[in-house]
N, C-alpha and C. Protein backbone atom coordinates (compact mmCIF):
# COMPACT_ATOMS: atom_id res chain seq x y z
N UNK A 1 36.48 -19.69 -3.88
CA UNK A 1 37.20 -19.79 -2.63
C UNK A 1 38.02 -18.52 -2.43
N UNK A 2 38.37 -18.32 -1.11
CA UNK A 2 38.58 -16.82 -1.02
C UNK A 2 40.61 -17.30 -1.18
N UNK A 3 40.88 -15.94 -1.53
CA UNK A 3 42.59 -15.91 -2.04
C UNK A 3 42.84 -14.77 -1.81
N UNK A 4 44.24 -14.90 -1.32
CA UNK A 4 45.46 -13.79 -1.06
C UNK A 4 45.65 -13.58 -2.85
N UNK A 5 46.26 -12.14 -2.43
CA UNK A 5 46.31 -11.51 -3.85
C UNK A 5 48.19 -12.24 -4.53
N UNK A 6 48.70 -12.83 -3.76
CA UNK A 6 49.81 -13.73 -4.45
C UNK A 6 49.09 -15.05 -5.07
N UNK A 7 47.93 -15.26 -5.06
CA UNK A 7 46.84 -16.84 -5.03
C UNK A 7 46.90 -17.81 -4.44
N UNK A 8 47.78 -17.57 -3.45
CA UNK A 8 47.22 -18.61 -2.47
C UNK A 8 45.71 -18.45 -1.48
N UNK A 9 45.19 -19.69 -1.74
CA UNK A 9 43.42 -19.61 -1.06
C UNK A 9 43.78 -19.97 0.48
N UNK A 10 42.28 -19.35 0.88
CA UNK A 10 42.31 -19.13 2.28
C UNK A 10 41.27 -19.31 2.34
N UNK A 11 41.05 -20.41 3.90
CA UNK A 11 39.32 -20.94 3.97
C UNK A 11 38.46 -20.16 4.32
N UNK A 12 37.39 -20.44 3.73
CA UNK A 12 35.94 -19.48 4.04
C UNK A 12 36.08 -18.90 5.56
N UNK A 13 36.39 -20.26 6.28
CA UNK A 13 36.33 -19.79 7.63
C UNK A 13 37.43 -18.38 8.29
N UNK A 14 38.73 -18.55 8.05
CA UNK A 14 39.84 -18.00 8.23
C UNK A 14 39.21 -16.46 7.37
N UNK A 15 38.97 -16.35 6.12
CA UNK A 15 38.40 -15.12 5.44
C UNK A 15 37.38 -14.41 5.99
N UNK A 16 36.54 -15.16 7.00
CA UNK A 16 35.30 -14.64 7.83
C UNK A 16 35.98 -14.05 8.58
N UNK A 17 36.77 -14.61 9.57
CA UNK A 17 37.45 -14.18 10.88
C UNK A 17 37.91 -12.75 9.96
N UNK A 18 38.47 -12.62 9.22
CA UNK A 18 39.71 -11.13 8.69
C UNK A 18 38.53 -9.90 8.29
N UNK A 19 37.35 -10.61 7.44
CA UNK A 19 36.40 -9.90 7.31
C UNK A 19 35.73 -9.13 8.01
N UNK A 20 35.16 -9.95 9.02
CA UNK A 20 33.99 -9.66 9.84
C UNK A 20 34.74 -8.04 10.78
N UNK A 21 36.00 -8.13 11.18
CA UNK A 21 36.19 -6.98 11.65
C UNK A 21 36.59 -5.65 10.60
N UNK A 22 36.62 -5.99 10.35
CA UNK A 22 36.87 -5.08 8.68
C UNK A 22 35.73 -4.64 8.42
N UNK A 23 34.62 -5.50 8.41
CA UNK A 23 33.13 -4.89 8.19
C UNK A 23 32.19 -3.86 8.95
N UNK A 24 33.07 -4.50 10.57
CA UNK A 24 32.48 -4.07 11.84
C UNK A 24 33.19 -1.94 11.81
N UNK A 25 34.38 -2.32 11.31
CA UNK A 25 35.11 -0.75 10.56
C UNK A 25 34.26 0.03 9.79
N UNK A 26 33.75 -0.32 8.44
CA UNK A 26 32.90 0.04 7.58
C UNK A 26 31.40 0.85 8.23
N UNK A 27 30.99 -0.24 8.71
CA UNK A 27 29.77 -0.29 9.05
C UNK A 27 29.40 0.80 10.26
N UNK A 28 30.79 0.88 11.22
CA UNK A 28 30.48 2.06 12.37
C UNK A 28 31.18 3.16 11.63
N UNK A 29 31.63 3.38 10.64
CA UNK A 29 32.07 4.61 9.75
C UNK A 29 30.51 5.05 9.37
N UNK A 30 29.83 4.19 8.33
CA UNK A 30 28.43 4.34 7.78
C UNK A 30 27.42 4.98 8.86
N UNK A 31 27.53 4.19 10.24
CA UNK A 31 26.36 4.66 11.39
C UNK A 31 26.86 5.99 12.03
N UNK A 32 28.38 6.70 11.64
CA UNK A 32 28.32 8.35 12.42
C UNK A 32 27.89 8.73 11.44
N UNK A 33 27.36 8.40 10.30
CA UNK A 33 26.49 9.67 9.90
C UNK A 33 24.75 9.44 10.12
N UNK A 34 24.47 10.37 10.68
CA UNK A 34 22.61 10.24 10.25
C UNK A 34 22.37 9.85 8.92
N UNK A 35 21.50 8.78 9.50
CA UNK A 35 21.01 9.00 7.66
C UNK A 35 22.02 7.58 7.01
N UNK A 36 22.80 7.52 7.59
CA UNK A 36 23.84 6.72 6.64
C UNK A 36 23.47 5.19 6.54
N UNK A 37 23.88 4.47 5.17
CA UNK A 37 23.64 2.98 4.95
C UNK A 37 24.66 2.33 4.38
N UNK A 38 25.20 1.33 3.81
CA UNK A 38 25.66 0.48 2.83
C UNK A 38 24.79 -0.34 2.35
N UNK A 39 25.36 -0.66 1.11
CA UNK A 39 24.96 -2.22 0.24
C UNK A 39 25.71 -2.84 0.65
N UNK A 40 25.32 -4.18 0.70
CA UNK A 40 26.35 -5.36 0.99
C UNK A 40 27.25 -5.68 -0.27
N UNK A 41 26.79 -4.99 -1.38
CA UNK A 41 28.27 -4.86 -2.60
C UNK A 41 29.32 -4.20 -2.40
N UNK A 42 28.84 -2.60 -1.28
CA UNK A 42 29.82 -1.79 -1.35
C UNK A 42 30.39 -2.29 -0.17
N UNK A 43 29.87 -3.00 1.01
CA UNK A 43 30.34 -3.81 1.98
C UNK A 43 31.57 -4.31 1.54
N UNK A 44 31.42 -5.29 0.86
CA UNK A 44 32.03 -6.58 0.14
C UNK A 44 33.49 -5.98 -0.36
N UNK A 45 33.42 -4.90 -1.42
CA UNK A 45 34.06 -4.12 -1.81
C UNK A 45 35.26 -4.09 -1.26
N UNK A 46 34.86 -3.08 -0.02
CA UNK A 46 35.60 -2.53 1.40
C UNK A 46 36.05 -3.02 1.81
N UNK A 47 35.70 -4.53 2.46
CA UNK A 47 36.24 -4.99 3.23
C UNK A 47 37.14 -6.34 2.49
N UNK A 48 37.19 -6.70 1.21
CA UNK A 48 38.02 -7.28 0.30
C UNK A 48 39.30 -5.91 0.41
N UNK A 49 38.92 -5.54 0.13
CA UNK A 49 40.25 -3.93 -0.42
C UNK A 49 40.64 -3.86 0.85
N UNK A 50 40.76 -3.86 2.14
CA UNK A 50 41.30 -3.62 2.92
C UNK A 50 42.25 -5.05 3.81
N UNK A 51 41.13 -5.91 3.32
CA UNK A 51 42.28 -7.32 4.10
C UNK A 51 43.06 -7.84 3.26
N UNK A 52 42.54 -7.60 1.75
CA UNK A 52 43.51 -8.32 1.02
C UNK A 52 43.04 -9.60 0.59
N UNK A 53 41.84 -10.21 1.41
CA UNK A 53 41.38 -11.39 0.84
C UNK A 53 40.82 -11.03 0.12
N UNK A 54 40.31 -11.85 -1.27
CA UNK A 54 39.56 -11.41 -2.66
C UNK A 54 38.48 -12.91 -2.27
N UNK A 55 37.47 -12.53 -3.06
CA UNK A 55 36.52 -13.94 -3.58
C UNK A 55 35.93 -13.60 -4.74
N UNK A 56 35.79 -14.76 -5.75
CA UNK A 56 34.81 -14.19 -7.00
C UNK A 56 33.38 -15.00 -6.58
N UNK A 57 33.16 -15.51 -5.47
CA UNK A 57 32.24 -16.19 -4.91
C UNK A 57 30.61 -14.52 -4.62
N UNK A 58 29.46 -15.00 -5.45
CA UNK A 58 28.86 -13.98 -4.87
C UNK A 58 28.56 -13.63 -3.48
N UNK A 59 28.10 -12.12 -3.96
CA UNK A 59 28.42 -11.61 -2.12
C UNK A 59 26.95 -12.25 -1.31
N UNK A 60 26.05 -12.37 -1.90
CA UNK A 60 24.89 -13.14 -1.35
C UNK A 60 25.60 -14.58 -0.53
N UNK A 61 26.37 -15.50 -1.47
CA UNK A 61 26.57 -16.74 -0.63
C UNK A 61 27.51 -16.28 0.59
N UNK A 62 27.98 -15.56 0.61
CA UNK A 62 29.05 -15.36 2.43
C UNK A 62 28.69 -14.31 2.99
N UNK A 63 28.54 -13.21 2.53
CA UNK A 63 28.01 -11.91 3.34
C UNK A 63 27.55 -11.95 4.28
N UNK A 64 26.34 -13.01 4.39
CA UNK A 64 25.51 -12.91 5.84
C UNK A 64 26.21 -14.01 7.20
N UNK A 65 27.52 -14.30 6.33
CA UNK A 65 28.32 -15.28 7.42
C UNK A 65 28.98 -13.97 8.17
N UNK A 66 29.30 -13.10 7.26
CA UNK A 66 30.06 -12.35 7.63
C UNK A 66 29.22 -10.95 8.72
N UNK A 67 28.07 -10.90 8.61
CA UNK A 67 27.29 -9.76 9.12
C UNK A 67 26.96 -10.86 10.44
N UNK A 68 26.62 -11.98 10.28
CA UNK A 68 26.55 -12.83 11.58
C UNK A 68 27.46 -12.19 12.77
N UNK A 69 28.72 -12.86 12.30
CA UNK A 69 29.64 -12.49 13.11
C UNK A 69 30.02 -10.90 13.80
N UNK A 70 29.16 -9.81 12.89
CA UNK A 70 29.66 -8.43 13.61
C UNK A 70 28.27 -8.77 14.38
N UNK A 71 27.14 -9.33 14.04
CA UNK A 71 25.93 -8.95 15.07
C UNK A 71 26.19 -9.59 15.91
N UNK A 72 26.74 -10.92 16.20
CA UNK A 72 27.23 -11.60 17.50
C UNK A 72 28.09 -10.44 18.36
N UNK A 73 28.99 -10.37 17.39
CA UNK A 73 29.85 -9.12 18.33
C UNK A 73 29.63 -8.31 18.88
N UNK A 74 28.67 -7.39 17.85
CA UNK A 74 28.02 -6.06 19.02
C UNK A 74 26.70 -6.30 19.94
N UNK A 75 26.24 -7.76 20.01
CA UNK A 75 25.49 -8.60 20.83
C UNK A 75 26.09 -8.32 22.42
N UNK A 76 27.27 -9.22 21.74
CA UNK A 76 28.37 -9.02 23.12
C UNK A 76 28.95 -8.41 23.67
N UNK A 77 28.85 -7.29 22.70
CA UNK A 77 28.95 -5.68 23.51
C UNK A 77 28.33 -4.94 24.24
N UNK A 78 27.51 -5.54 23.62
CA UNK A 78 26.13 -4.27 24.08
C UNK A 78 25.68 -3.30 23.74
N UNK A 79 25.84 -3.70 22.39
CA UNK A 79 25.86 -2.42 21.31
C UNK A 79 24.62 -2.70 20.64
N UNK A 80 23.87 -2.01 19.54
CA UNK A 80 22.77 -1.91 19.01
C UNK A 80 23.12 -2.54 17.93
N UNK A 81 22.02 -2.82 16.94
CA UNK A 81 22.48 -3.72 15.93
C UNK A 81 23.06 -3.25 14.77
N UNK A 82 24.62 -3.12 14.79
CA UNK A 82 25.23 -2.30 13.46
C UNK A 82 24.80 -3.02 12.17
N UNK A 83 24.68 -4.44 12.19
CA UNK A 83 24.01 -5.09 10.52
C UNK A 83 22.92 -4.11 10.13
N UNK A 84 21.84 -3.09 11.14
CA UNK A 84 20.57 -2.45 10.53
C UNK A 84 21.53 -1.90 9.29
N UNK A 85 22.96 -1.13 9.45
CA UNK A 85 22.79 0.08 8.11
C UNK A 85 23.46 -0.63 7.06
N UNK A 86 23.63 -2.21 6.88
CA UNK A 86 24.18 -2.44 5.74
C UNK A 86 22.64 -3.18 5.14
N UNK A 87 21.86 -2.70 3.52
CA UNK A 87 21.08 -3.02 2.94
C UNK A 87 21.00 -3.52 1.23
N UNK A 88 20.45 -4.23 1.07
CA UNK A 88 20.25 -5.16 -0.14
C UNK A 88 20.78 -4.07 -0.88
N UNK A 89 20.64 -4.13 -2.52
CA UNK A 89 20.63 -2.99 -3.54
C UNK A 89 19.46 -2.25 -3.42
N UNK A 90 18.38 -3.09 -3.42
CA UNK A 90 16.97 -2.42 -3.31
C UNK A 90 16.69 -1.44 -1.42
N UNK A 91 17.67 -1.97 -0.84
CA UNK A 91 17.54 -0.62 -0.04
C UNK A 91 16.86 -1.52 1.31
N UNK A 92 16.53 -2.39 1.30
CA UNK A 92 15.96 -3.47 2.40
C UNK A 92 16.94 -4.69 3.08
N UNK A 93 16.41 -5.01 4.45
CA UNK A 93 17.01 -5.85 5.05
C UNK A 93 17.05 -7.10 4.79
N UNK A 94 17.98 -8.23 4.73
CA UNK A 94 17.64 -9.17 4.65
C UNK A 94 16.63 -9.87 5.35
N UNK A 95 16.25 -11.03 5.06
CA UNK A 95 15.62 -12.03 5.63
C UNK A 95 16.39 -12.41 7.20
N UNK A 96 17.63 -12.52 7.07
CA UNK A 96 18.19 -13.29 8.58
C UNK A 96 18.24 -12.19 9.42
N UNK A 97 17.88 -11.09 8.98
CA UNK A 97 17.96 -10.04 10.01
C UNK A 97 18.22 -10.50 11.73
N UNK A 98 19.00 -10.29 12.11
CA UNK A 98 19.10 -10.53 13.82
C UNK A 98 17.88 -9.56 14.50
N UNK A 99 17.66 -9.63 15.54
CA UNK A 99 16.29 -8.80 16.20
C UNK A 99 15.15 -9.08 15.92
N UNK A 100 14.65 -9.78 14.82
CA UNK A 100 13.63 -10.74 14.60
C UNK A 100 13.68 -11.92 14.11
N UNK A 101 12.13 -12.66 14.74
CA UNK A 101 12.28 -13.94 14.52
C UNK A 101 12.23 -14.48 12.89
N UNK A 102 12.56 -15.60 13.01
CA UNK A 102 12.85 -15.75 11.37
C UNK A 102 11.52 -16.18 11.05
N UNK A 103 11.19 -16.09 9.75
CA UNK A 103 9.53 -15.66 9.14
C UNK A 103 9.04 -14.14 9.50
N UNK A 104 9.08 -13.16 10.25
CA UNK A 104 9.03 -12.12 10.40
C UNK A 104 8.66 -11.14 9.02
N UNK A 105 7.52 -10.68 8.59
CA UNK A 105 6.89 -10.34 7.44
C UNK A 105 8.16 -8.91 7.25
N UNK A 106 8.08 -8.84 6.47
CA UNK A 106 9.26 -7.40 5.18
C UNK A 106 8.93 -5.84 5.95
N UNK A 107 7.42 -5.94 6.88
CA UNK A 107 7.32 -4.36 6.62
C UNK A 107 7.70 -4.68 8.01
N UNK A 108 7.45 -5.47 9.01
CA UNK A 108 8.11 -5.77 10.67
C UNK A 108 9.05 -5.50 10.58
N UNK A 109 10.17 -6.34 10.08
CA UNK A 109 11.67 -6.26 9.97
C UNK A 109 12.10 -5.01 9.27
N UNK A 110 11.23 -4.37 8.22
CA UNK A 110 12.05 -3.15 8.16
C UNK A 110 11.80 -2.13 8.95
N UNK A 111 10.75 -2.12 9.78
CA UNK A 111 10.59 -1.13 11.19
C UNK A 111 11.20 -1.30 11.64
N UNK A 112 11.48 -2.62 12.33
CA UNK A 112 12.66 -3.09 13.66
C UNK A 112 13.95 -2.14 13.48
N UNK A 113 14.60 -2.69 11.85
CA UNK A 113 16.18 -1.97 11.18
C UNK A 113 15.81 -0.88 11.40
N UNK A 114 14.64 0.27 11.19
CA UNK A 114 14.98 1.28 10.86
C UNK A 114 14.98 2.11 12.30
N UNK A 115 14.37 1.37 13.28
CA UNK A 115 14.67 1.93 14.74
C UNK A 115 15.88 1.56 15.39
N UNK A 116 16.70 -0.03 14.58
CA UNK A 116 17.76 -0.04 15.03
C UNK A 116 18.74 0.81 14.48
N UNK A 117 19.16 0.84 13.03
CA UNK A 117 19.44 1.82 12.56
C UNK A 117 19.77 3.34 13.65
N UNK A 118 18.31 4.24 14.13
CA UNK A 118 18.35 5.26 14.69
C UNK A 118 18.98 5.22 16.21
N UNK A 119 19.30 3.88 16.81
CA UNK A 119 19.75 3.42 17.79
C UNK A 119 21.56 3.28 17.89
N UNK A 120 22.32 3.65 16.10
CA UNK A 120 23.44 3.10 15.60
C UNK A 120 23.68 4.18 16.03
N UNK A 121 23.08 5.48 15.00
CA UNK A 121 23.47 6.89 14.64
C UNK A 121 23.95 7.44 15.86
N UNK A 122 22.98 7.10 17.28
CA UNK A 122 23.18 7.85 18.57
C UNK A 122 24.23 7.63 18.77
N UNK A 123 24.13 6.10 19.07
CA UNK A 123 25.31 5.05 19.84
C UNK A 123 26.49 5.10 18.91
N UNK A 124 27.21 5.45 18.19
CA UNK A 124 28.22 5.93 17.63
C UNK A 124 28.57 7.10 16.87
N UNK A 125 27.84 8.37 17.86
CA UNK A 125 28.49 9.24 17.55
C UNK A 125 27.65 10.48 16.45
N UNK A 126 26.72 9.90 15.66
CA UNK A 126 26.51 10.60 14.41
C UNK A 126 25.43 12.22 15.14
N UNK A 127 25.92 13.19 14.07
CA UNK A 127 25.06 14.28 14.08
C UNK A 127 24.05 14.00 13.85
N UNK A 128 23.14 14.05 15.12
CA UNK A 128 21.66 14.67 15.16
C UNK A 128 21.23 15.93 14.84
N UNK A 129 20.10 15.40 14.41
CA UNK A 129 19.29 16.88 14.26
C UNK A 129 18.35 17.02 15.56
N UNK A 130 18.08 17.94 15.54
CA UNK A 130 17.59 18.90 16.84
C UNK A 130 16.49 18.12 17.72
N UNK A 131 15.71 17.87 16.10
CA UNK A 131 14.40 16.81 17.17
C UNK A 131 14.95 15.14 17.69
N UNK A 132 16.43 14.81 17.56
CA UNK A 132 16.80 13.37 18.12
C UNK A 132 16.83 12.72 16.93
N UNK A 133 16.29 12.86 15.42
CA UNK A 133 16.06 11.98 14.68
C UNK A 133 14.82 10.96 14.82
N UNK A 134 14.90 10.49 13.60
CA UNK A 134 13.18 9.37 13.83
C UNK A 134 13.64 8.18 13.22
N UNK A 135 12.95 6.76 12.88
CA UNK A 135 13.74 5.77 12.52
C UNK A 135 12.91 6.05 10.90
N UNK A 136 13.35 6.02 10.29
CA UNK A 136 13.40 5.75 9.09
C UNK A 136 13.88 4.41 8.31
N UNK A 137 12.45 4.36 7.78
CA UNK A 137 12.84 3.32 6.72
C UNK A 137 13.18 3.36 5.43
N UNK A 138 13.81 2.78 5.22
CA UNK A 138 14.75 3.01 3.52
C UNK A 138 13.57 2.72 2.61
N UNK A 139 13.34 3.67 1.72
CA UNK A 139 12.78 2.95 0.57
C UNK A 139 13.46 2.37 -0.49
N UNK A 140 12.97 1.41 -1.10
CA UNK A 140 13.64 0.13 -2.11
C UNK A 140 13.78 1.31 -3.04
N UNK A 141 15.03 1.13 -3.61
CA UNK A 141 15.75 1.99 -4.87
C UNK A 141 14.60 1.73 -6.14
N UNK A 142 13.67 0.49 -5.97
CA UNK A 142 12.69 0.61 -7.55
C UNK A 142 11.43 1.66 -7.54
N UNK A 143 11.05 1.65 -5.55
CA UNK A 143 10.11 2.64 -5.51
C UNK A 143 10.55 3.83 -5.42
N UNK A 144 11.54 4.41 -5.57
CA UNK A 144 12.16 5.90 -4.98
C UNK A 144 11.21 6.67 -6.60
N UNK A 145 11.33 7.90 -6.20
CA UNK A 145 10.76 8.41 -8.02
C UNK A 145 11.53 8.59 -8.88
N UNK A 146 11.60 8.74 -9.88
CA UNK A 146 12.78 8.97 -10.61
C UNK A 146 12.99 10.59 -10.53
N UNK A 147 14.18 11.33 -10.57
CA UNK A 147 14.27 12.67 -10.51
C UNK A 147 14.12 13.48 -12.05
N UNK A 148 13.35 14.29 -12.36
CA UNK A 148 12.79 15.09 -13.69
C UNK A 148 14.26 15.60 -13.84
N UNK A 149 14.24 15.55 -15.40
CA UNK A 149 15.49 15.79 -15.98
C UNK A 149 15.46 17.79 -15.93
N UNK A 150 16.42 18.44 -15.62
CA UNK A 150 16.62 19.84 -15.42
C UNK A 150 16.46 20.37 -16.20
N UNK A 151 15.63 21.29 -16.48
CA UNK A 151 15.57 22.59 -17.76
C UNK A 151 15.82 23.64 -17.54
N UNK A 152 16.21 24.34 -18.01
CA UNK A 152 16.33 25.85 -17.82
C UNK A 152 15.42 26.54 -18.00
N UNK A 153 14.40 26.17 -18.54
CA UNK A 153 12.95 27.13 -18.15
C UNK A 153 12.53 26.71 -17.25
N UNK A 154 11.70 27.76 -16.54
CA UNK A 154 10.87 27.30 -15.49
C UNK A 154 9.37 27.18 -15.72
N UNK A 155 9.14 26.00 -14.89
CA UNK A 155 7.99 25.22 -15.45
C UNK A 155 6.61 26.14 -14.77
N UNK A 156 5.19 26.44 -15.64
CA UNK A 156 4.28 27.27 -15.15
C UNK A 156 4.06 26.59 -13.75
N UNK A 157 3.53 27.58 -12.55
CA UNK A 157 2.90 27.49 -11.65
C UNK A 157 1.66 26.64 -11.85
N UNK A 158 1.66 25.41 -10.92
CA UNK A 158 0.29 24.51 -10.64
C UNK A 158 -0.52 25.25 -10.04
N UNK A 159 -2.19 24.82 -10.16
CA UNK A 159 -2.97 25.69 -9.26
C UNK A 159 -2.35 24.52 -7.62
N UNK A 160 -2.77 24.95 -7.25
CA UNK A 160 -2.74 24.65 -5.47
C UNK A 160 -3.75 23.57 -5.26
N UNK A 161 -3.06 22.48 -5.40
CA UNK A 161 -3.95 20.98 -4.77
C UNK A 161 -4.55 21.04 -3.29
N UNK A 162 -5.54 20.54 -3.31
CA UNK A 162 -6.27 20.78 -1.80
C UNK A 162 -4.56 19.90 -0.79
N UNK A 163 -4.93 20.12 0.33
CA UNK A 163 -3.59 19.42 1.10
C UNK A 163 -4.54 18.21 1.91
N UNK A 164 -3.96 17.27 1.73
CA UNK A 164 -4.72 15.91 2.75
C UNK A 164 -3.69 16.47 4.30
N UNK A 165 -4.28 16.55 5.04
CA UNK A 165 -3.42 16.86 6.66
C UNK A 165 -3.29 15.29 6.79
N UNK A 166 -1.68 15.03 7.26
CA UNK A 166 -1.40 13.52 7.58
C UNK A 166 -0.47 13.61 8.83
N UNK A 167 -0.06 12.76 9.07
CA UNK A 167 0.56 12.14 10.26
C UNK A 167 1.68 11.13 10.30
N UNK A 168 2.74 10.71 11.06
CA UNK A 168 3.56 9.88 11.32
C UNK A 168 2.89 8.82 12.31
N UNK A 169 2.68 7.81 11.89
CA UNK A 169 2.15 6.42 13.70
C UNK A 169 2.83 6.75 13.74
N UNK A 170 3.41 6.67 14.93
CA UNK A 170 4.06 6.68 16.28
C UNK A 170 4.43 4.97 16.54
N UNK A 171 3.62 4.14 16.11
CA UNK A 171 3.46 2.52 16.01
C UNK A 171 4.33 1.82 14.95
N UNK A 172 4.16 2.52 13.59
CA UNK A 172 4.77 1.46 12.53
C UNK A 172 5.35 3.01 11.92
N UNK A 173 5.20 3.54 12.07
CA UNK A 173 6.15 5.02 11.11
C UNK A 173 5.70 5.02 9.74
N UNK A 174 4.54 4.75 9.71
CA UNK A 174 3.59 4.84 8.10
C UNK A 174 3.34 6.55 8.23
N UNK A 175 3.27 6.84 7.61
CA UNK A 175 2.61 8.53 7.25
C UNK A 175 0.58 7.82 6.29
N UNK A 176 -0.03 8.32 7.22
CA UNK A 176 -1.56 8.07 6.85
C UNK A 176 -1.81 9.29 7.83
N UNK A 177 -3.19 9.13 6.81
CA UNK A 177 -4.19 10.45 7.49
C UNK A 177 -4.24 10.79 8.49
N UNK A 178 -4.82 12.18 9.07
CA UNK A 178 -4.81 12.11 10.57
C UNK A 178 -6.75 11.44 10.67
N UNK A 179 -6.26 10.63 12.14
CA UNK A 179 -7.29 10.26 12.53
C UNK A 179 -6.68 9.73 13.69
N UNK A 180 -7.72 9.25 14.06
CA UNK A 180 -7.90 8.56 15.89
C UNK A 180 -7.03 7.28 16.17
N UNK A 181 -7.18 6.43 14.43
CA UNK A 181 -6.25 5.25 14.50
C UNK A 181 -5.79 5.32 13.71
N UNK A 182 -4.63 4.46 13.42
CA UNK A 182 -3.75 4.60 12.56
C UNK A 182 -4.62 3.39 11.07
N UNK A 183 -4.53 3.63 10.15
CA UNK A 183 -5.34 2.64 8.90
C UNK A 183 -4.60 1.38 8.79
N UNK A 184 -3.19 1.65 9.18
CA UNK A 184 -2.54 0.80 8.79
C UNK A 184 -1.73 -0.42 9.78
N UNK A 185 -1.67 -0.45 11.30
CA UNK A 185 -1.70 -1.21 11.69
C UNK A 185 -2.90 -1.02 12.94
N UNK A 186 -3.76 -0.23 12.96
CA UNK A 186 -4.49 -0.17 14.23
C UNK A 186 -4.24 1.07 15.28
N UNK A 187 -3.22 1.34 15.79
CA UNK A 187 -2.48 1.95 16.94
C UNK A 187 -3.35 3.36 16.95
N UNK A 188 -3.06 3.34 18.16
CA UNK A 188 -4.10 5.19 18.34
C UNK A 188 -3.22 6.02 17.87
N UNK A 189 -3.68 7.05 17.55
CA UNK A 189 -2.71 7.93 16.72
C UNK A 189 -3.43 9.48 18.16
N UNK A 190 -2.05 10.24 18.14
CA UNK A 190 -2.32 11.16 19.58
C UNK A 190 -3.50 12.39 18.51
N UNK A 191 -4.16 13.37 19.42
CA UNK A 191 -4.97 14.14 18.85
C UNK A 191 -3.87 15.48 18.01
């Protein structure tokens, strides 16, 4: 149960209300930058440290009470969906994602975020780069590569791998070959 740092508790509900704008702070800090995201740990974090309410309750069971309430809000604004830049550990959206319907398959919903996402960056402010930016999708922290540990020698020259020529859809933001359609959901891909 959530508690003031003297220990007196404070209801889930009342801790949502203090939260949710606290988050809505965080979260349009995160969207002026390009590029920018949270975890809902470092969420959690933030917005405990700043109201003063604490919970030892995990951040999975309330978090998404709490991201509810900023997506209602910037619903009612008319704002784009600030929940896109807060993401799991693994770097993905939840399941309740707002903007799609619920059942909505993992690679849908993370297109949707990552165009809403590029919809945040504009709409509050963040440095673009020249071409407008593109939506990007996060890759999950297990697939990222791991980075080669640094040496001070330098490693011999590879011969020169043939180059596959590829492409961005324009449809789902997969990078596949160039061709006429895209392999991966269908969509014409331009010449």
């Amino acid at each position: 149960m959530p508690h003031l740092a003297n220990g007196k508790y404070v209801s889930q509900a009342d801790a949502i209300r203090q939260w949710a704008p606290a988050a809505r702070e965080v979260l349009i800090e995160s969207a002026r930058k390009y590029g920018g995201w949270i975890t809902c740990q470092q969420l959690s974090d933030r917005i405990q440290a700043s109201t003063g309410i604490t919970t030892d309750q995990i951040v999975a069971h309330w978090i998404g009470r709490v991201l509810g309430a900023v997506a209602a809000g910037s619903e009612q604004r008319g704002e784009p969906r600030l929940t896109s830049v807060c993401v799991t550990p693994d770097r993905l959206i939840g399941e309740g994602y707002p903007g799609v319907p619920a059942g909505t398959d993992a690679r849908t919903r993370e297109r949707v975020a990552a165009e809403d996402r590029l919809e945040c960056y504009r709409f509050f402010g963040a440095t673009m780069p020249t071409d407008g930016g593109t939506p990007t999708v996060l890759a999950p922290a297990s697939a990222r590569p791991d980075r080669p540990a640094r040496s001070r020698v330098a490693p011999a020259p590879a011969a020169p791998a043939a180059a596959m020529r590829e492409r961005t859809c324009p449809h789902c933001f997969m990078v596949v070959p160039v061709a006429t359609t895209c392999r991966d959901c269908g969509g014409t891909l331009a010449a």
